[in-house]
Protein backbone atom coordinates (compact mmCIF):
# COMPACT_ATOMS: atom_id res chain seq x y z
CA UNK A 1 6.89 12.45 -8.70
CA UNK A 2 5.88 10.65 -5.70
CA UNK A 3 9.15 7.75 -4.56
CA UNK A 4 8.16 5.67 -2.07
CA UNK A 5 10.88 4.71 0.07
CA UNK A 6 11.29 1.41 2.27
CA UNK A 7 10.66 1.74 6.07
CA UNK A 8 13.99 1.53 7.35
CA UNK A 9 14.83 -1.97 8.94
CA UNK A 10 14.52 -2.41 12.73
CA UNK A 11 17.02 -4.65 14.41
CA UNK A 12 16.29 -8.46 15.15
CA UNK A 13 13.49 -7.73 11.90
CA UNK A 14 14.26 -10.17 9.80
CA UNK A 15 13.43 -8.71 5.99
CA UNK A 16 14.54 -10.28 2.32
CA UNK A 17 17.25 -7.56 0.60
CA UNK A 18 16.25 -6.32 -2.64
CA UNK A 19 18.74 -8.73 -4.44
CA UNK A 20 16.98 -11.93 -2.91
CA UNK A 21 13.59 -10.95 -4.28
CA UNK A 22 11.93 -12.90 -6.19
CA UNK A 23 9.28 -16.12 -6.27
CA UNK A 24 10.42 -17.48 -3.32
CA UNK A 25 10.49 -14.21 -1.86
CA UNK A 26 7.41 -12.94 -2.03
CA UNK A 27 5.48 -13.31 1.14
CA UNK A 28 2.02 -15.47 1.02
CA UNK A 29 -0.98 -14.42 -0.30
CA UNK A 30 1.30 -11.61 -2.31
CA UNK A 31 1.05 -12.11 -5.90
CA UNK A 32 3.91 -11.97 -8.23
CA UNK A 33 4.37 -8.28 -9.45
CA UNK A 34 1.55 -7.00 -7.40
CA UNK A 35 2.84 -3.88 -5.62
CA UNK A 36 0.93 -3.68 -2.15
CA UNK A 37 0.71 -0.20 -0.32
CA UNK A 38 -0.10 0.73 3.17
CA UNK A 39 -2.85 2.87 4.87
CA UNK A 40 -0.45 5.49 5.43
CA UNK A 41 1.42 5.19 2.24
CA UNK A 42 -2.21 5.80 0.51
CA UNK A 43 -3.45 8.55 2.61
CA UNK A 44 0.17 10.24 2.29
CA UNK A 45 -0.29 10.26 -1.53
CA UNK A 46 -3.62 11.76 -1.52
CA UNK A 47 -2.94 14.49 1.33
CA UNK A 48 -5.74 12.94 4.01
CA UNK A 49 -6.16 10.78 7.09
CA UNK A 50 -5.77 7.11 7.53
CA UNK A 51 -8.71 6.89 9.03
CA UNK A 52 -10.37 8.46 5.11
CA UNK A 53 -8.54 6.00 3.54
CA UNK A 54 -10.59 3.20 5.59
CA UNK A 55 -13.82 4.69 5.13
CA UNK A 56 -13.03 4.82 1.04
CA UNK A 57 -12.12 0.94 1.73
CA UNK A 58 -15.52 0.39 3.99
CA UNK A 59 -17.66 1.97 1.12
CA UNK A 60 -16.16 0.49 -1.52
CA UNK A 61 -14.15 3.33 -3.42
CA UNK A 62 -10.79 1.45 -2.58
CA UNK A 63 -10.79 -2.38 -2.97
CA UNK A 64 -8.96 -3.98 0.36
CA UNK A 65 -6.76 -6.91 0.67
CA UNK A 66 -5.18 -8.59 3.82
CA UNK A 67 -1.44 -9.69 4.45
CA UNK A 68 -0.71 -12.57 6.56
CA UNK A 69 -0.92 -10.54 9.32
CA UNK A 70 -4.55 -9.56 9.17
CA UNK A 71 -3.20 -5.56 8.15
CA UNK A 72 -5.03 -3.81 5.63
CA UNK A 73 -3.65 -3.32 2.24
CA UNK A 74 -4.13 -1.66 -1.39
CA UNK A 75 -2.98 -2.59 -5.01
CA UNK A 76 -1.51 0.06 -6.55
CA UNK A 77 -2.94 -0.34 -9.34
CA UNK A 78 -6.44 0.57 -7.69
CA UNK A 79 -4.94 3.27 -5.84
CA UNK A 80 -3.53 4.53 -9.25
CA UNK A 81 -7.02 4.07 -10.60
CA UNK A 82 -8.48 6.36 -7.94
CA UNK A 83 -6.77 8.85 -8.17
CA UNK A 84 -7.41 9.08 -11.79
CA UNK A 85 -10.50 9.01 -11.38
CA UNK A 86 -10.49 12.31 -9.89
CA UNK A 87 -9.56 11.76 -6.40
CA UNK A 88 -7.28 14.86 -5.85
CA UNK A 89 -4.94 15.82 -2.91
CA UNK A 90 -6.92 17.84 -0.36
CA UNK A 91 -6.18 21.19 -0.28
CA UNK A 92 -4.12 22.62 3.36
């Protein structure tokens, strides 16, 4: 089983604890209960580059969204979908 774990905190970072999540919260443009991934965090799961995971975004395998930073982002509920789908780690 795949755990993702948090990125730890760097100093003078201001970040909410787990205990103060919530509706107010959530960052903007983040829906309630939608779980948001990274580039990295999806190419790590599948075993390939960041740089595939864009190209699956450009062509439309991988539906994109963007924080409030302009940064690149995936549901994981598509990313769950695609690799059901058949999308299987790449063999090293």
């Amino acid at each position: 089983m795949n755990v993702m774990v948090p990125p730890p905190v760097r100093p003078g970072c201001a970040r909410a604890t787990p205990a103060a999540r919530g509706p107010a919260a959530a960052p903007a443009g983040n829906r309630i209960g939608e779980d948001l991934m990274t580039r990295r965090q999806v190419a790590s799961l599948f075993g390939v580059t960041s740089a595939a995971v864009a190209t699956w975004a450009r062509r439309g395998r991988l539906p994109e969204v963007r924080n409030e930073a302009g940064r690149p982002r995936y549901r994981r509920a598509d990313v769950d979908a695609l690799f059901r789908s058949g999308m299987s780690r790449r063999a090293r």
